[in-house]
Protein backbone atom coordinates (compact mmCIF):
# COMPACT_ATOMS: atom_id res chain seq x y z
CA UNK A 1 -62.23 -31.47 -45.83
CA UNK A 2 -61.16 -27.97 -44.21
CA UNK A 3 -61.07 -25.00 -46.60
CA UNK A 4 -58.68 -22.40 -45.82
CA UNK A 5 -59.22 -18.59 -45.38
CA UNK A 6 -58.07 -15.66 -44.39
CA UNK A 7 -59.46 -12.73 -42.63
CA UNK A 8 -58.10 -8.54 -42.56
CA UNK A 9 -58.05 -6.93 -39.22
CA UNK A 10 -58.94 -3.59 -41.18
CA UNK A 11 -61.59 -4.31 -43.89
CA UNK A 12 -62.04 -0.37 -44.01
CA UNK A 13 -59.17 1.79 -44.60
CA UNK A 14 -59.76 5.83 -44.70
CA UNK A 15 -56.53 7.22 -45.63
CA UNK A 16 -58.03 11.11 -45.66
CA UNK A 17 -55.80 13.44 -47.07
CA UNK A 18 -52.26 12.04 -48.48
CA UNK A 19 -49.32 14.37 -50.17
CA UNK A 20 -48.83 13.79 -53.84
CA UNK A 21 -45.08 13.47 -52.99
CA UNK A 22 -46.03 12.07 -49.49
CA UNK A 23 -46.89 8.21 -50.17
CA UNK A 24 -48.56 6.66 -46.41
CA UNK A 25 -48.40 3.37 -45.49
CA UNK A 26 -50.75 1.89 -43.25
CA UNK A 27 -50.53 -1.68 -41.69
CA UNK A 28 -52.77 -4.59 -41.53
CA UNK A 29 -52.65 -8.03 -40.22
CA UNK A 30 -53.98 -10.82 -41.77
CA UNK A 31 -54.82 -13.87 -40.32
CA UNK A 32 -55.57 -17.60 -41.14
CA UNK A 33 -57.98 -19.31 -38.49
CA UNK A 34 -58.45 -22.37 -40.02
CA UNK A 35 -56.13 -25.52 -39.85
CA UNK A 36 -55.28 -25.65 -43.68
CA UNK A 37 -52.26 -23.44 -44.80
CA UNK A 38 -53.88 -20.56 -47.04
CA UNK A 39 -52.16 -19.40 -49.98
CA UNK A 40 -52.99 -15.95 -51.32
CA UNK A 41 -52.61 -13.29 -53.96
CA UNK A 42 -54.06 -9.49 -54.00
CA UNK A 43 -56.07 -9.56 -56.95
CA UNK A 44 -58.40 -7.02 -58.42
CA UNK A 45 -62.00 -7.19 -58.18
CA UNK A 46 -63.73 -9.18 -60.62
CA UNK A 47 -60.10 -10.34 -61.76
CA UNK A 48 -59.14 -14.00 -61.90
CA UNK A 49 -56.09 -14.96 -59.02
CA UNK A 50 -52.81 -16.61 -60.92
CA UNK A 51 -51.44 -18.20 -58.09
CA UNK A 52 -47.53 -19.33 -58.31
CA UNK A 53 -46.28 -22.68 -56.87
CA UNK A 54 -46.71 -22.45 -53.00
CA UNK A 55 -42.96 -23.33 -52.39
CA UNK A 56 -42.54 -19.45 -54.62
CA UNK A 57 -45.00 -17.86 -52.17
CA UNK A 58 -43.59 -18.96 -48.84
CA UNK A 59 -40.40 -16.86 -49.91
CA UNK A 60 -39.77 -14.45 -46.86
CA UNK A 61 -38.75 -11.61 -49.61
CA UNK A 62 -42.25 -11.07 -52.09
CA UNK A 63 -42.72 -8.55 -54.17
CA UNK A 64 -45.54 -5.78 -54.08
CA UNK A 65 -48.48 -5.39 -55.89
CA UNK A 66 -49.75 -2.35 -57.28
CA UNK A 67 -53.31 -1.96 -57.79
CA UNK A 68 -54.16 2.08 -58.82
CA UNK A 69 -52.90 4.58 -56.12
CA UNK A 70 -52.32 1.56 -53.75
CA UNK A 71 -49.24 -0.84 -53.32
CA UNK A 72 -49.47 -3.61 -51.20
CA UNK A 73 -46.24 -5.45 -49.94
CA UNK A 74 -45.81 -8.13 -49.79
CA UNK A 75 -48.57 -8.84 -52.92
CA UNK A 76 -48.90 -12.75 -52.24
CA UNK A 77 -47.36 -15.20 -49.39
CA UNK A 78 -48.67 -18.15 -47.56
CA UNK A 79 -50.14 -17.94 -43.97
CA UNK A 80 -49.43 -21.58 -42.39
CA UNK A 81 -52.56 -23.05 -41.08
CA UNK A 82 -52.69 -22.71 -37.10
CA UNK A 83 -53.17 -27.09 -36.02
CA UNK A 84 -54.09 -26.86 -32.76
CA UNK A 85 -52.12 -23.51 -31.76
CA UNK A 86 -53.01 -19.51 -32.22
CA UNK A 87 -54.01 -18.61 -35.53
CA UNK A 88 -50.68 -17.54 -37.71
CA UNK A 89 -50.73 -14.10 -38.59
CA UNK A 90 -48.59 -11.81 -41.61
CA UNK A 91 -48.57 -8.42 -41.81
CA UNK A 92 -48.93 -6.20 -44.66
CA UNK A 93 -48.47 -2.94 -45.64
CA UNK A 94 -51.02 -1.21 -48.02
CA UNK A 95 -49.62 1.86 -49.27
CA UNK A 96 -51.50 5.07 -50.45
CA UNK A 97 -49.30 7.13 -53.37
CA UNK A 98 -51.37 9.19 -55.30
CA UNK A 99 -50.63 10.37 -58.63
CA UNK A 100 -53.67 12.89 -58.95
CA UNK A 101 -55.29 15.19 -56.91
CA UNK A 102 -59.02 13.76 -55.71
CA UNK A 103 -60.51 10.90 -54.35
CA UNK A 104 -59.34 7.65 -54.81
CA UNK A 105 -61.02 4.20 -53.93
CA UNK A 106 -59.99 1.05 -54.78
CA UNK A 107 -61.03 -2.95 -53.49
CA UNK A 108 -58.86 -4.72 -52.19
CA UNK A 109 -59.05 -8.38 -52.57
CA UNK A 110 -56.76 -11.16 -51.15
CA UNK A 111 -57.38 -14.23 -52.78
CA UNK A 112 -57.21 -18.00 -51.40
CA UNK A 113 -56.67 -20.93 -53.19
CA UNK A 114 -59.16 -23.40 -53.00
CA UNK A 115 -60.26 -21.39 -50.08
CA UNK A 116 -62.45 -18.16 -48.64
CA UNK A 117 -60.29 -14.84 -48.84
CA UNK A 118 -61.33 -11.41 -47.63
CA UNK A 119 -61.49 -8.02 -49.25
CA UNK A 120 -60.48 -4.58 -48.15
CA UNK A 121 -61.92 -1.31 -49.19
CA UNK A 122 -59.41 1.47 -49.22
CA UNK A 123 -59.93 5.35 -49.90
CA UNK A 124 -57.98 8.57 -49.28
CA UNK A 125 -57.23 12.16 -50.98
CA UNK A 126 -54.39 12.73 -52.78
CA UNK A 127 -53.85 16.74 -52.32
CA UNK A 128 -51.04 19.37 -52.95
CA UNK A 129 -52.23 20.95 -49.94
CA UNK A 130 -48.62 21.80 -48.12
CA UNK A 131 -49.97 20.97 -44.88
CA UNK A 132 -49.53 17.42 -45.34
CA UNK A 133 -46.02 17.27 -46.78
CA UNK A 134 -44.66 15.71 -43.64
CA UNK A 135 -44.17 12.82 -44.53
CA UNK A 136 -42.26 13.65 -47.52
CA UNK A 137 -38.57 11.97 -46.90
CA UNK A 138 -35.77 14.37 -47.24
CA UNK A 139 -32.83 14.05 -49.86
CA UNK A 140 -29.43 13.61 -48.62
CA UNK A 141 -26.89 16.22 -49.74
CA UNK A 142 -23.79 15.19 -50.44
């Protein structure tokens, strides 16, 4: 029997100092190496995953998950098992939008059903510090 899984390109994500009003995203790619399609689900650590019907996952449009400072979009999908081609890959976006000045750290985890999933340790700053307001978008005046 094959086992699905998934691996993160990035299992170490530094996001050093981020803008309260100045949310960064950073990409990763996930990937499924095995043959078996892997359905998956960010879940917290230590929490249990509540995975949906697979036909609801494979929906191009999911919606994010928030876990603390950090959203995550899309927050569950399916990554098609590879047969004899290249491994399918998806890519996410893990977003840092702090709501406190300090350090923030959070786990990651991307859950598999009936399968091996991965985990992704994320940290960053969330600062006033004006230097770093950059990023901030700009309202539109009408």
């Amino acid at each position: 029997m094959i086992h699905p899984a998934i691996t993160a390109d990035k299992p170490f994500i530094h996001y050093n100092a981020v803008h309260m009003s100045a949310p960064r995203p950073i990409e990763i790619v996930l990937t499924n190496p095995t043959q078996a399609d892997a359905q998956w689900v960010l879940v917290e650590e230590g929490e249990e995953a509540k995975f949906g019907p697979l036909e609801a996952s494979v929906a191009l449009d999911q919606p994010p998950a928030t876990r603390g400072a950090f959203t995550v979009s899309p927050g569950r999908g399916v990554l098609r098992g590879s047969g004899m081609e290249i491994p399918k890959q998806q890519r996410v976006k893990i977003t840092m939008h702090p709501t406190t000045a300090g350090t923030v750290t959070q786990r990651l985890r991307f859950a598999v059903r009936k399968g091996r999933g991965c985990t992704v340790h994320v940290t960053g700053d969330g600062v006033y510090d004006e230097h770093q307001e950059h990023n901030i978008k700009l309202a539109t005046l009408r």
